[in-house]
C-alpha atoms as a PDB file:
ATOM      1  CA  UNK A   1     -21.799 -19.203  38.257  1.00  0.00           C
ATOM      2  CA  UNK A   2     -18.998 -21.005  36.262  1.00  0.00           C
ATOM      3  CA  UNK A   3     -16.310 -23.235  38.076  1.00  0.00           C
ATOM      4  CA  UNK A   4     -13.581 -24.050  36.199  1.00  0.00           C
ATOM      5  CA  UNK A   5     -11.539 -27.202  37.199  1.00  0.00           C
ATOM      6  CA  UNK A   6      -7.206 -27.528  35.534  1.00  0.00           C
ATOM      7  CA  UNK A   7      -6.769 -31.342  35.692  1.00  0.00           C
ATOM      8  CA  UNK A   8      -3.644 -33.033  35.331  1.00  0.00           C
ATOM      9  CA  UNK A   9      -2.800 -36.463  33.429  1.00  0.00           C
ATOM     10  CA  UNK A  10      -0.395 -38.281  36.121  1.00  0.00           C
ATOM     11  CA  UNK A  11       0.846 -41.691  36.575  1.00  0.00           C
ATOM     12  CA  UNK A  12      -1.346 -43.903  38.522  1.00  0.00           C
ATOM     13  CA  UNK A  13      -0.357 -43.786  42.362  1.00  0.00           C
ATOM     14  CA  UNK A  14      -0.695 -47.232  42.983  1.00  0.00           C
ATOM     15  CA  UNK A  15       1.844 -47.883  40.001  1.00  0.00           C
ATOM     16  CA  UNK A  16       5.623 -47.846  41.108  1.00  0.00           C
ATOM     17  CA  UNK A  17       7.774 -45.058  39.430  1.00  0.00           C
ATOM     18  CA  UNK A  18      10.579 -46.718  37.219  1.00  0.00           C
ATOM     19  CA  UNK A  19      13.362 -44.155  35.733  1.00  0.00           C
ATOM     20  CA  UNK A  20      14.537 -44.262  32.153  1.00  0.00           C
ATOM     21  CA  UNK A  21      18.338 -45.951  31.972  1.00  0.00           C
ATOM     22  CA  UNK A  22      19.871 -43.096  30.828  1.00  0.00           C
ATOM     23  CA  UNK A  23      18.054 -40.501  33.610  1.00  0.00           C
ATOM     24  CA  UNK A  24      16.432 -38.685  30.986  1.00  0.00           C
ATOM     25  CA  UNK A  25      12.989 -38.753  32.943  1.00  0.00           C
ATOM     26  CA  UNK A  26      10.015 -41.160  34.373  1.00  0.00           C
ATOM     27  CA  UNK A  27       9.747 -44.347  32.404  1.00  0.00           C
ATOM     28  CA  UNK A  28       6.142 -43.966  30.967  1.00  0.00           C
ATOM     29  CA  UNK A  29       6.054 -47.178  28.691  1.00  0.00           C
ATOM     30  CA  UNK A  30       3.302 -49.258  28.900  1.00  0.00           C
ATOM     31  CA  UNK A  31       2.181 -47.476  32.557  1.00  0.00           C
ATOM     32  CA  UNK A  32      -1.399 -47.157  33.971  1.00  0.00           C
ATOM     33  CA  UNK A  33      -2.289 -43.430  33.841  1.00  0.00           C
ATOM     34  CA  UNK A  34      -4.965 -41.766  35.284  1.00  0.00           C
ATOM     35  CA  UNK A  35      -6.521 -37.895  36.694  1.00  0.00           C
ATOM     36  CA  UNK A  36      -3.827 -36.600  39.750  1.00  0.00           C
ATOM     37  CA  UNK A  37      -5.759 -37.133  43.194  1.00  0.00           C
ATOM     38  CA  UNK A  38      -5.706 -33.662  44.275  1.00  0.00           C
ATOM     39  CA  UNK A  39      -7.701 -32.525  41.055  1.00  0.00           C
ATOM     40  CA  UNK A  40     -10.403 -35.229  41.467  1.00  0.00           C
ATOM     41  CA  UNK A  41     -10.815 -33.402  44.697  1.00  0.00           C
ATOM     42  CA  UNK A  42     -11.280 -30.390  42.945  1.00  0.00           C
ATOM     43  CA  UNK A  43     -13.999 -31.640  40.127  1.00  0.00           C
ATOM     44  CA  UNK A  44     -15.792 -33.440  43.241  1.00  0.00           C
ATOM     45  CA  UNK A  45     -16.015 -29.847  45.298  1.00  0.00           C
ATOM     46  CA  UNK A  46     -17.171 -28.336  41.698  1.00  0.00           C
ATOM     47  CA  UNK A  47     -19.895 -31.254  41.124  1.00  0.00           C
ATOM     48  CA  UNK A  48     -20.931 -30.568  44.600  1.00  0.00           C
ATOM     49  CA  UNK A  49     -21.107 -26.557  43.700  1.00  0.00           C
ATOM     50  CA  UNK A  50     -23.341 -27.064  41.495  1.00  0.00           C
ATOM     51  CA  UNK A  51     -25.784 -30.050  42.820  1.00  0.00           C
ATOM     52  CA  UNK A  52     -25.809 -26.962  45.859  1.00  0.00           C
ATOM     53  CA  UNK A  53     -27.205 -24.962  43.630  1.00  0.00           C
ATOM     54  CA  UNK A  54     -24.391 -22.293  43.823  1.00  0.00           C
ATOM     55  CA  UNK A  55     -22.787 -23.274  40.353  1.00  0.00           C
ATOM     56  CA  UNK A  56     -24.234 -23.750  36.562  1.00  0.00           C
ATOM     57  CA  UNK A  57     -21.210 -25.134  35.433  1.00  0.00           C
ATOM     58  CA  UNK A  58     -18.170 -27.084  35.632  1.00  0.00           C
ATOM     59  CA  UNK A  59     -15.798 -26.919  33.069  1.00  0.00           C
ATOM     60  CA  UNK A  60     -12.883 -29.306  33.517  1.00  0.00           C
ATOM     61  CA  UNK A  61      -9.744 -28.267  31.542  1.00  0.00           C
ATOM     62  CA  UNK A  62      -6.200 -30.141  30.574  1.00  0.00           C
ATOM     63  CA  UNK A  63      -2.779 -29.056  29.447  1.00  0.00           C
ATOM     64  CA  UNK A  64      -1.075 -31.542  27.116  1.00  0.00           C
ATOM     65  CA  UNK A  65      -1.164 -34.605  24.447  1.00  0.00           C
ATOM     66  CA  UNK A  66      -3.905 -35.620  23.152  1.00  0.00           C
ATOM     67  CA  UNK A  67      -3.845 -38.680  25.257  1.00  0.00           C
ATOM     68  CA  UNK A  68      -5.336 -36.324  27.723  1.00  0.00           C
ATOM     69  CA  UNK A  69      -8.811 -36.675  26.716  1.00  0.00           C
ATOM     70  CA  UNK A  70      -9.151 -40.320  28.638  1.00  0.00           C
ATOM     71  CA  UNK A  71      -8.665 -37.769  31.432  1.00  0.00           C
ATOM     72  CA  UNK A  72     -11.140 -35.339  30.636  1.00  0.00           C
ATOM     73  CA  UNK A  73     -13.689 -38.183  29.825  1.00  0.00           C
ATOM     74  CA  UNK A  74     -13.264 -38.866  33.644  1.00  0.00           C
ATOM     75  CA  UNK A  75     -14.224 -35.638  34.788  1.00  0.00           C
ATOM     76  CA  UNK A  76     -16.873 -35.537  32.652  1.00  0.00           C
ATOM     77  CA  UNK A  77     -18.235 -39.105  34.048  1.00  0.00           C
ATOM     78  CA  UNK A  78     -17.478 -38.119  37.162  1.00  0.00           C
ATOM     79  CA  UNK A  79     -20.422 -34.754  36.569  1.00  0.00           C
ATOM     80  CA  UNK A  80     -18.249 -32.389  34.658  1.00  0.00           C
ATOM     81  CA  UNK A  81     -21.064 -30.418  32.469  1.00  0.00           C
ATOM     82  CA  UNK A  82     -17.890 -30.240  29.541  1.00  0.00           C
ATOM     83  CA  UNK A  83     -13.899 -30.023  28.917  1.00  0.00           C
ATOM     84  CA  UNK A  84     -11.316 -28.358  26.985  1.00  0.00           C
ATOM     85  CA  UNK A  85      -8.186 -29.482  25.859  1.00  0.00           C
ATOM     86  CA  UNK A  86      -5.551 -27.508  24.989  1.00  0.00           C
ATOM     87  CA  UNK A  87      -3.644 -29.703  22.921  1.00  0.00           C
ATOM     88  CA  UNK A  88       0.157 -29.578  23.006  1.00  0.00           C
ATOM     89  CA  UNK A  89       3.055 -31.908  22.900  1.00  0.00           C
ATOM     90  CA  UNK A  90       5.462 -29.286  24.508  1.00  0.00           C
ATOM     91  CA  UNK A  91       7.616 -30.663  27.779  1.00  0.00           C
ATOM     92  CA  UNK A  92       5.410 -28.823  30.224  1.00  0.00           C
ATOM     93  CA  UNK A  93       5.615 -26.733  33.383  1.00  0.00           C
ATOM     94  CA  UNK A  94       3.755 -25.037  35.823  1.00  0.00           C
ATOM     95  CA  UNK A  95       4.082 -21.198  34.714  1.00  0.00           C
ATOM     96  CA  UNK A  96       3.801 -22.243  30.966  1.00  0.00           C
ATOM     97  CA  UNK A  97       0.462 -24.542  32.033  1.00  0.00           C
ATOM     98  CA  UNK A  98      -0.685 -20.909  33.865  1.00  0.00           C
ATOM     99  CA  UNK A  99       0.079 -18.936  31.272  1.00  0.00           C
ATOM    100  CA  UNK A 100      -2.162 -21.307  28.984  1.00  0.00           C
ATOM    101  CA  UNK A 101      -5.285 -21.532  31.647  1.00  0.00           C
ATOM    102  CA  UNK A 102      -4.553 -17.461  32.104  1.00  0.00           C
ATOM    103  CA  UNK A 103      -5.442 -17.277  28.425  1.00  0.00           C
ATOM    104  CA  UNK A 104      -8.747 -19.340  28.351  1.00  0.00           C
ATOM    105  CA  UNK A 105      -9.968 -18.060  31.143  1.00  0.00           C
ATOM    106  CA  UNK A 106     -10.254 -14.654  29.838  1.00  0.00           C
ATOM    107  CA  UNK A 107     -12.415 -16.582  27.559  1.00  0.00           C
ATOM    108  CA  UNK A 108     -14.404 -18.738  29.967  1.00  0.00           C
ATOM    109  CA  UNK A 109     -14.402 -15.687  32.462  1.00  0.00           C
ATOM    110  CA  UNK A 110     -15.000 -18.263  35.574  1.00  0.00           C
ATOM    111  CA  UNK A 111     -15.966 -17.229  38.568  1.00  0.00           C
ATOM    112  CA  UNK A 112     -14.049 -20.090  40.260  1.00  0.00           C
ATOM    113  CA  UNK A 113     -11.438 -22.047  39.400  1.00  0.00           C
ATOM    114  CA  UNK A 114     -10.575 -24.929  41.187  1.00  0.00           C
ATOM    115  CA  UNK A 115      -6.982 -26.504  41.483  1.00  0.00           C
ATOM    116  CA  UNK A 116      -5.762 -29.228  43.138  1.00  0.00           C
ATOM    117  CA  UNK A 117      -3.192 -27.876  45.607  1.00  0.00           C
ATOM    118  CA  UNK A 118       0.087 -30.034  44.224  1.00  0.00           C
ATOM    119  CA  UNK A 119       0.272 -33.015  41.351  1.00  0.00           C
ATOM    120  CA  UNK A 120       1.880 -36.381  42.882  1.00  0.00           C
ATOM    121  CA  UNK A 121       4.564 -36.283  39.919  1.00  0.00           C
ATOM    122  CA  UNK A 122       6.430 -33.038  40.352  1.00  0.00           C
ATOM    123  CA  UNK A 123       4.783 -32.041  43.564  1.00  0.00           C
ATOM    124  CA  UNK A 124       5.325 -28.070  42.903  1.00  0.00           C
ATOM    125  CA  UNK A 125       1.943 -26.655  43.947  1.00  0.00           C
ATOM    126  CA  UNK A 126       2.730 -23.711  41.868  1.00  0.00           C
ATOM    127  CA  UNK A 127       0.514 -23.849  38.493  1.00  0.00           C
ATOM    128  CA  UNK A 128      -2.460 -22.601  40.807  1.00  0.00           C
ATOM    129  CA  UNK A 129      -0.592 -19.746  42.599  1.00  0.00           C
ATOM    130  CA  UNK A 130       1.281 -18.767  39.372  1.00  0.00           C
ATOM    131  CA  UNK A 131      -2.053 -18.619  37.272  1.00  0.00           C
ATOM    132  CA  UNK A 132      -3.485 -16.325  40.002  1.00  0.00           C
ATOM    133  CA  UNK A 133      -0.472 -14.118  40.087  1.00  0.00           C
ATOM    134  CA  UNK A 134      -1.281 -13.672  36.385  1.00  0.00           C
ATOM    135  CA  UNK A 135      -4.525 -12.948  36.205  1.00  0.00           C
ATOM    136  CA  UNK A 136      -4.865 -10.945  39.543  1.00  0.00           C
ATOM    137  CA  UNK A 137      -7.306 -12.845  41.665  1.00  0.00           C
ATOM    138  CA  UNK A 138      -7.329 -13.646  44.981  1.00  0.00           C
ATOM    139  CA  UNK A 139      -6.169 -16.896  45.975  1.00  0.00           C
ATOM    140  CA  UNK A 140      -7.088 -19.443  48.403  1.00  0.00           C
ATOM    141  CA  UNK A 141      -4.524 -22.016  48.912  1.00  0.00           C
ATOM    142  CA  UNK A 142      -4.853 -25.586  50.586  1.00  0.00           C
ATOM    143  CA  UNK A 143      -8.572 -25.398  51.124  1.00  0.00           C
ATOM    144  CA  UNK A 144     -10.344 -28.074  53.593  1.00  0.00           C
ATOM    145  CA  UNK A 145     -13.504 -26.457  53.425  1.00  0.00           C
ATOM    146  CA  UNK A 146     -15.181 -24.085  51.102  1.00  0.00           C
ATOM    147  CA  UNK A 147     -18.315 -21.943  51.034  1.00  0.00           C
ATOM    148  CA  UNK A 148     -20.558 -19.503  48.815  1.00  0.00           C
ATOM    149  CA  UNK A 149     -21.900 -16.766  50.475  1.00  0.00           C
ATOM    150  CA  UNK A 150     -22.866 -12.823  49.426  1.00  0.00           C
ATOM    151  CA  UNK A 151     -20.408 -12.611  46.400  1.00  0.00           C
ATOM    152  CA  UNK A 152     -17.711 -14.134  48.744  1.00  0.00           C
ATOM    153  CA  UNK A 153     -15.842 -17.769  49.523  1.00  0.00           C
ATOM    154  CA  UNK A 154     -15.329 -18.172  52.603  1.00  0.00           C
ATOM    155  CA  UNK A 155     -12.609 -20.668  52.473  1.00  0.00           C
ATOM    156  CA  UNK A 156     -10.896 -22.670  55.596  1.00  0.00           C
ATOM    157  CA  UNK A 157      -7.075 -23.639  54.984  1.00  0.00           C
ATOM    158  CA  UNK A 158      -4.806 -25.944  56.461  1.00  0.00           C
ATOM    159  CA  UNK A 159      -1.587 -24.097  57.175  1.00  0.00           C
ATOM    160  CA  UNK A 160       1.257 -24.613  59.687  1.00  0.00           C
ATOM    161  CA  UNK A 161      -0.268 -23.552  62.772  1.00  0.00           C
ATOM    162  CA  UNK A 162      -3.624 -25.501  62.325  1.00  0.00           C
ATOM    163  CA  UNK A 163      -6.680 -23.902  61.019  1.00  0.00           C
ATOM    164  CA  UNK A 164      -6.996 -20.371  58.729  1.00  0.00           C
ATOM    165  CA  UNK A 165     -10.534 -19.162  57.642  1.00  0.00           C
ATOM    166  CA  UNK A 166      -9.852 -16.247  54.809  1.00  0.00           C
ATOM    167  CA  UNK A 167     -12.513 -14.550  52.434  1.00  0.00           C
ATOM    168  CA  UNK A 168     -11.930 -13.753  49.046  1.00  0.00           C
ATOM    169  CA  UNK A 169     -14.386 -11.916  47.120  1.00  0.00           C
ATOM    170  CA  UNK A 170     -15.396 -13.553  43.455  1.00  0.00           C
ATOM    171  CA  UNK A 171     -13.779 -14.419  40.760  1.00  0.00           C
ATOM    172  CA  UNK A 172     -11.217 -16.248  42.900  1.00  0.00           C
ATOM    173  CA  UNK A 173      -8.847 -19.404  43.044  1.00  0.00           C
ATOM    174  CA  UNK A 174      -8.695 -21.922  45.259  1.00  0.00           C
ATOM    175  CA  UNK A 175      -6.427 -25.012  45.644  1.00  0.00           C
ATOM    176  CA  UNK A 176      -7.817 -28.594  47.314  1.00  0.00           C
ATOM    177  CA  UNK A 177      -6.353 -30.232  50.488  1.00  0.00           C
ATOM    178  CA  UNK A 178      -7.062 -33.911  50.862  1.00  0.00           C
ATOM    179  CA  UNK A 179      -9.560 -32.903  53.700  1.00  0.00           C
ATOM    180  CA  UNK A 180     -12.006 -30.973  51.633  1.00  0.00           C
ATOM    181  CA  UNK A 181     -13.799 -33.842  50.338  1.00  0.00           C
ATOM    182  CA  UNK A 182     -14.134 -37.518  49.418  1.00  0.00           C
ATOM    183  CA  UNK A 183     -14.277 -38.150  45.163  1.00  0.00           C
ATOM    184  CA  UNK A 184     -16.962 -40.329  44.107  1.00  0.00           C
ATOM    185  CA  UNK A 185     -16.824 -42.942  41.903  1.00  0.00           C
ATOM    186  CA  UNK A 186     -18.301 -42.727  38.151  1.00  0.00           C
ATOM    187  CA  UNK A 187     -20.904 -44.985  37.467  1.00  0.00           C
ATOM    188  CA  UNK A 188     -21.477 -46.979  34.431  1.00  0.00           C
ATOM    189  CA  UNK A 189     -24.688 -44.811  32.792  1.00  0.00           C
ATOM    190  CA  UNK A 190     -21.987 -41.278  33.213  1.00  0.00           C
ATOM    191  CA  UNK A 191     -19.097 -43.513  31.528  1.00  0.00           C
ATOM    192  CA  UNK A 192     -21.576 -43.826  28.620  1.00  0.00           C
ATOM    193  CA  UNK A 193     -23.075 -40.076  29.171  1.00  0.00           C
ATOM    194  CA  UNK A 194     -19.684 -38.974  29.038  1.00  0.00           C
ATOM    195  CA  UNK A 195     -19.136 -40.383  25.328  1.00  0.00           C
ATOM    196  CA  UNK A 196     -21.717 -37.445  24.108  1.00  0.00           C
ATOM    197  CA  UNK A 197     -20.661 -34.448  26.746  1.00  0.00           C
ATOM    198  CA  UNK A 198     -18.658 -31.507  24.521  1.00  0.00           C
ATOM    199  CA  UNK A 199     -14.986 -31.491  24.394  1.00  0.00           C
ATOM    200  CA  UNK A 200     -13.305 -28.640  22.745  1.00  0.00           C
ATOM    201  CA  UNK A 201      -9.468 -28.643  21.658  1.00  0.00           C
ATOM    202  CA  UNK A 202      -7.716 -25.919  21.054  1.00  0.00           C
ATOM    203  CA  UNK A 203      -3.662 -24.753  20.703  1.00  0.00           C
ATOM    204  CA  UNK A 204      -1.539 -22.860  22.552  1.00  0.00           C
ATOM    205  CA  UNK A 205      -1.026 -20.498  19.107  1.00  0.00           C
ATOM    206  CA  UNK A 206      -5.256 -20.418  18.956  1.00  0.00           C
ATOM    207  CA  UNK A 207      -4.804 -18.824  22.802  1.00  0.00           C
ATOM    208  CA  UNK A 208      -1.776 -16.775  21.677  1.00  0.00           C
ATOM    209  CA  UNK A 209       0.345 -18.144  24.559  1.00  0.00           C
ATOM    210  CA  UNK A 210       4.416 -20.166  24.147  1.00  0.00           C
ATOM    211  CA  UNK A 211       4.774 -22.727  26.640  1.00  0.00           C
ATOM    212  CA  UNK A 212       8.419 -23.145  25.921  1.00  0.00           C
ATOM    213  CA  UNK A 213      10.156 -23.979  28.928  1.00  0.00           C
ATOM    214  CA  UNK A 214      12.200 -22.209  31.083  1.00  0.00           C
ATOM    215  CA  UNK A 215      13.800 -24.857  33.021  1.00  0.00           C
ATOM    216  CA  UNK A 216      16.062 -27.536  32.110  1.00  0.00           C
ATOM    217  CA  UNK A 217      15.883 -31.273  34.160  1.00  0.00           C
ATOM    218  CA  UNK A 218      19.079 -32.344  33.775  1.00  0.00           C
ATOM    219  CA  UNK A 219      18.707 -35.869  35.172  1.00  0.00           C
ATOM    220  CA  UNK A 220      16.321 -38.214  36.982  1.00  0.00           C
ATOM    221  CA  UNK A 221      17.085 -40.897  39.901  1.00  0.00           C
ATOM    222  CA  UNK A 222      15.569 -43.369  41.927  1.00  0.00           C
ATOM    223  CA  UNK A 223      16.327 -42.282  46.235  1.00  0.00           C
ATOM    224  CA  UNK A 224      18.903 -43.968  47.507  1.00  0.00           C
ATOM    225  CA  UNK A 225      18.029 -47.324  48.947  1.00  0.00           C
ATOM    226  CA  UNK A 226      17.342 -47.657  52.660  1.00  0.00           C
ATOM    227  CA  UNK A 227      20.096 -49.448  54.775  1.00  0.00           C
ATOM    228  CA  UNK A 228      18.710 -51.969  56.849  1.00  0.00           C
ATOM    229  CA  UNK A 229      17.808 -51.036  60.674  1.00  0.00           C
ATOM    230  CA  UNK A 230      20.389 -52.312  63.857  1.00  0.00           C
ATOM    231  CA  UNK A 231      18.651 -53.170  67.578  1.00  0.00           C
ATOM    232  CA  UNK A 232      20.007 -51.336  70.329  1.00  0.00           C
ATOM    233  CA  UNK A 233      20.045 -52.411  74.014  1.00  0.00           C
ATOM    234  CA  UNK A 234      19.963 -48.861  75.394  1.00  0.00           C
ATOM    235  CA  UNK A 235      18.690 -45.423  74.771  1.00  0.00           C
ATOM    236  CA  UNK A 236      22.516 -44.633  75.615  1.00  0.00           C
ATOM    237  CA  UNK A 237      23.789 -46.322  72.927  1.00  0.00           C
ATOM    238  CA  UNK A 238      21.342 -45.363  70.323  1.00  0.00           C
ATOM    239  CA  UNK A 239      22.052 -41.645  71.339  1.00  0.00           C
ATOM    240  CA  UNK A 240      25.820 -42.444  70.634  1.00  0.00           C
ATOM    241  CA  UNK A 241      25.222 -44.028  67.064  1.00  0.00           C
ATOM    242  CA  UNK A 242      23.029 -40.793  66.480  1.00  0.00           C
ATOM    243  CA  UNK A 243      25.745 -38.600  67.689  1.00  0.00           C
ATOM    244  CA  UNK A 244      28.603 -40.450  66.308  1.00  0.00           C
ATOM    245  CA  UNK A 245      27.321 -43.047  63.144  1.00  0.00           C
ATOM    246  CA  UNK A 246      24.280 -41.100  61.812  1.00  0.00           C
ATOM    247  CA  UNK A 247      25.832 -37.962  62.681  1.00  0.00           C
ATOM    248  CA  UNK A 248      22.486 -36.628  63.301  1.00  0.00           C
ATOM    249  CA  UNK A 249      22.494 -35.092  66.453  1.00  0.00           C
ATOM    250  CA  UNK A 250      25.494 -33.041  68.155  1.00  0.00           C
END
């Protein structure tokens, strides 16, 4: 069985977010990037696939500049057998990055693919429902627990209400919750593996596939800045500055 993990080059979460002057976008000068938490969740459920015994192979597999590959050569420290890069400097988004991984996995021919449910820079958890829309497969969204079992995942997901266990028969897509693992750390002798583990790159014209954009950002801004808090003496009078300052409540 072949897993196949879509990672995502993101800006470090512990960095703080500045926006260009003119709006244009996220300032990425000179900024600490790294691989978006939700997919190390997803190469860490694929690694564990496989020391189970239910995988052969983890593929881990990136959308963008070449810059990219520091990414990759994480996932392949972290236990990721090898990784593909499909090289691009097109402004990306989420149906042209799942019309690209649509394309190589009718190479690949995965059983699973593994997302991570949403990135932490545009936050659309769409690239993993959009790529199974396109290729047909079932889908298993927001997964805190995954299984193997007769042909079938058996996959527990975190939805409004509380709890949903689904099956979905192989090949089949699943995106990561935060509760469906912890990611280890990669250890100095897999940093050094990791220099020697195969990376192919390939274009979007090799795959056949244009990831022109069909959305336009027209600007980029910082939230507004918080006002600072007031005391209140009585829950009547906080009721009335809700009612009649905030204009919250009616």
């Amino acid at each position: 069985m072949k897993v196949l993990v879509p990672v995502k080059r993101v800006v470090d979460a512990n960095v703080k977010i500045r926006v260009k002057p003119d709006g244009g976008g996220v300032d990425l000068a000179n900024v600490k990037m790294a691989v978006n938490p939700f997919c190390e969740i997803a190469i860490e459920e694929a690694i564990r696939l496989r020391e189970a015994g239910v995988a052969a192979e983890v593929v881990a597999v990136s959308v963008g500049a070449v810059v990219c590959q520091e990414q990759l050569r994480t996932c392949l420290a972290l236990g990721a057998d090898r990784a593909v890069l499909i090289q691009t400097d097109a402004e990306l988004h989420p149906l042209g990055v799942a019309k690209a991984l649509k394309a190589l996995q009718e190479r690949e021919q995965a059983d699973i693919v593994l997302f991570g449910k949403q990135s932490i820079d545009g936050d659309n958890s769409q690239t993993g429902p959009m790529f199974a829309a396109l290729t047909g497969l079932p889908q298993a969204t927001f997964a805190s627990e995954a299984k193997v079992a007769d042909g079938e995942l058996e996959v527990t997901r975190e939805v409004d209400g509380g709890l949903q266990t689904i099956a979905v028969k192989l090949p089949a897509v699943v995106t990561t919750d935060l509760r469906l693992n912890e990611p280890r750390y990669a250890s100095l002798p897999n940093i050094m593996k990791a220099k020697r583990k195969p990376m192919d790159v390939l274009s979007p014209e090799e795959l056949g596939v244009d990831l022109a954009p069909s959305v336009e950002v027209l600007s980029v801004e910082r939230p507004a800045e918080r006002g600072a808090g007031v005391k209140v003496e009585s829950v009547e009078e906080l009721v009335d500055k809700l009612k009649n300052e905030a204009k919250v409540i009616a």
